[in-house]
C-alpha atoms as a PDB file:
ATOM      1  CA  UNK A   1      -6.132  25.040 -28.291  1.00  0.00           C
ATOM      2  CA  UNK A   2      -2.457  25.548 -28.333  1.00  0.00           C
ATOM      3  CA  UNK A   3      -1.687  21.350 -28.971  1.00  0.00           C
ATOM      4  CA  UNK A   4      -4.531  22.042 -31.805  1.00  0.00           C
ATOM      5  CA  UNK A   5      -2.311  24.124 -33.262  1.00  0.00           C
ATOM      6  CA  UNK A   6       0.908  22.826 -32.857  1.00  0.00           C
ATOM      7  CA  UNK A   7      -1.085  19.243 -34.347  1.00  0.00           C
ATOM      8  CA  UNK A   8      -2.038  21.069 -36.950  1.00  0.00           C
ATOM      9  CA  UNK A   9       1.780  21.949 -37.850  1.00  0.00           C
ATOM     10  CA  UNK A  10       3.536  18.846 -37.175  1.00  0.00           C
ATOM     11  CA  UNK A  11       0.732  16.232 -38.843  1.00  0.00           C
ATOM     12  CA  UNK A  12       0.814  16.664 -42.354  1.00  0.00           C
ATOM     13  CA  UNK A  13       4.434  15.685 -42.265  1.00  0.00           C
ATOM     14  CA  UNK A  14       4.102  12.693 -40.101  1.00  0.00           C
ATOM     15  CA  UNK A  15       1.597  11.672 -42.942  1.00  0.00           C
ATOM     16  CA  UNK A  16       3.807  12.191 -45.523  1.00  0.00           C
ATOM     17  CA  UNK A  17       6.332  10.206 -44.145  1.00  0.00           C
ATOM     18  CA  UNK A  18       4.118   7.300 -43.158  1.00  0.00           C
ATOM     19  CA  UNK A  19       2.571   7.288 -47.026  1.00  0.00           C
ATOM     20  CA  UNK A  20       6.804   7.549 -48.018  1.00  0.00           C
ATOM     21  CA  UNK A  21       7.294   4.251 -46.304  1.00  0.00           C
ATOM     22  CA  UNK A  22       4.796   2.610 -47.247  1.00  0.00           C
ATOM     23  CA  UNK A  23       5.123   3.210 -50.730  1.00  0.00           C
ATOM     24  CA  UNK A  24       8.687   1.997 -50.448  1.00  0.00           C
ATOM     25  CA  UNK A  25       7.628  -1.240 -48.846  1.00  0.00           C
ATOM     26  CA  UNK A  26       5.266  -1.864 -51.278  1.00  0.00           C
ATOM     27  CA  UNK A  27       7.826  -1.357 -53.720  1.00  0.00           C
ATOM     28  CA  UNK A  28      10.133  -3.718 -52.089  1.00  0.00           C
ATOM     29  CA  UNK A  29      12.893  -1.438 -50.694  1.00  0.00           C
ATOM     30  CA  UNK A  30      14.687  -1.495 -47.750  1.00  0.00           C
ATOM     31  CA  UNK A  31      14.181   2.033 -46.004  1.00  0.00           C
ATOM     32  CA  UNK A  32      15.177   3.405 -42.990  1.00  0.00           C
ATOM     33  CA  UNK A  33      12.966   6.358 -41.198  1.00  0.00           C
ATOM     34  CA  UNK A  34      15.628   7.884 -42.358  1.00  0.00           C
ATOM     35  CA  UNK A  35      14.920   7.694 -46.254  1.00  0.00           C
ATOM     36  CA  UNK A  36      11.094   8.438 -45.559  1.00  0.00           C
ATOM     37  CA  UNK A  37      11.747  11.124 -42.955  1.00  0.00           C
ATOM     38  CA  UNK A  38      14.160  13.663 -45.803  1.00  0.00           C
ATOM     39  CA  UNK A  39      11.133  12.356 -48.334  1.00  0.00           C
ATOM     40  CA  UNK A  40       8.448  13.787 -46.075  1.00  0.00           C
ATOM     41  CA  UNK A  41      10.569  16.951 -45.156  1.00  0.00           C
ATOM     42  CA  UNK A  42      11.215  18.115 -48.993  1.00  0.00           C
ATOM     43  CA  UNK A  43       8.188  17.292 -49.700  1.00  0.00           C
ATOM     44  CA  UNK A  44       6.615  19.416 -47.098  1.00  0.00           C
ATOM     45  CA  UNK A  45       9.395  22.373 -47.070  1.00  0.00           C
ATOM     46  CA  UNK A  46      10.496  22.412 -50.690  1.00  0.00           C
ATOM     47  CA  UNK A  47       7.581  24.532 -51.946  1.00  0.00           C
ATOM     48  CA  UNK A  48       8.232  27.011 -49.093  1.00  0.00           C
ATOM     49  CA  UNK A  49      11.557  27.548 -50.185  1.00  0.00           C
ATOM     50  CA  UNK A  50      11.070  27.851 -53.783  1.00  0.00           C
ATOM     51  CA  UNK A  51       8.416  30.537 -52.983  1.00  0.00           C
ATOM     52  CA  UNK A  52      11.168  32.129 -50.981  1.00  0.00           C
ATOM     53  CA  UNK A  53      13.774  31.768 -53.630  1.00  0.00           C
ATOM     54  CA  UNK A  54      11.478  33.405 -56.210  1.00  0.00           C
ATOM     55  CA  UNK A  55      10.607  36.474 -54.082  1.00  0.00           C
ATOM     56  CA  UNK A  56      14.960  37.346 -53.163  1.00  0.00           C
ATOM     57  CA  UNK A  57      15.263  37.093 -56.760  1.00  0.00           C
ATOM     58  CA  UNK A  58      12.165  39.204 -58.024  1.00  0.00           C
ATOM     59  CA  UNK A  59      13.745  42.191 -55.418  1.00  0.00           C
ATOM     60  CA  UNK A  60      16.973  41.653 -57.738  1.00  0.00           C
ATOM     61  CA  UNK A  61      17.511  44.391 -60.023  1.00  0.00           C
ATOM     62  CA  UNK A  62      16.562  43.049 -63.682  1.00  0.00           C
ATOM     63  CA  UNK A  63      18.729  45.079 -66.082  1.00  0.00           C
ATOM     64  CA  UNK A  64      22.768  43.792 -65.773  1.00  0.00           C
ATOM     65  CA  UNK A  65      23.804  47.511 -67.249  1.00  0.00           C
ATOM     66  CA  UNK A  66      22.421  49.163 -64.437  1.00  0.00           C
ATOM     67  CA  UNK A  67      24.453  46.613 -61.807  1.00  0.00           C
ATOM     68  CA  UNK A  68      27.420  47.052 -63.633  1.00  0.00           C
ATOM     69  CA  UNK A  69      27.642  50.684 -63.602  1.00  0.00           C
ATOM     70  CA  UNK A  70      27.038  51.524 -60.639  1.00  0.00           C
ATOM     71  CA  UNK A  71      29.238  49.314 -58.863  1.00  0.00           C
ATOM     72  CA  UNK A  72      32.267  50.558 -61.522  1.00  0.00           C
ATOM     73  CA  UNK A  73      34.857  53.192 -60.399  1.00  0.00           C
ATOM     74  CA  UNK A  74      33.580  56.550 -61.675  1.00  0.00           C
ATOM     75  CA  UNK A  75      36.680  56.767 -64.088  1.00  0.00           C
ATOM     76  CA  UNK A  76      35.149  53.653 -65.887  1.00  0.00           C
ATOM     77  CA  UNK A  77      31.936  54.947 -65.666  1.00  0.00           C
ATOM     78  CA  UNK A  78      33.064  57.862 -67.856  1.00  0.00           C
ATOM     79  CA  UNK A  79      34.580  55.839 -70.357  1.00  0.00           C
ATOM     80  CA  UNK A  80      31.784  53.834 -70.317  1.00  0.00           C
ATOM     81  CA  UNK A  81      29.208  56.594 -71.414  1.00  0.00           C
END
């Protein structure tokens, strides 16, 4: 059960970088497994990240005043207001 698993994890990427090469070879490029192995990991990890990205930034806070001001001295946050 546990290969299952781990099969299950590591396939879809082998795929992708089989369907990579052959694409390029029909396409008449030289490749290396190189070329078709960073092809199948963005492919496969790029979406993941993104997701990732998006969900630091939402936790950002939105309005620039509010950063601003509270990271200021508090004599500049008195002029300020």
């Amino acid at each position: 059960m546990f290969y299952l698993a781990i099969a299950s994890l590591v396939m879809p990427g082998l795929f992708v970088g089989l369907g990579i090469s052959l694409i390029f070879q029909l396409l008449g490029w030289q490749t290396d497994w190189r070329e078709s192995g960073i092809g199948a990991q963005l492919t496969w990890t790029l979406p993941f990240g993104l997701l990732v990205m998006f969900a630091v930034h939402r936790s950002f806070r939105t309005v620039p005043e509010e950063r601003s001001i509270s990271v200021q001295p508090r004599w500049q946050r008195q002029l300020a207001e």
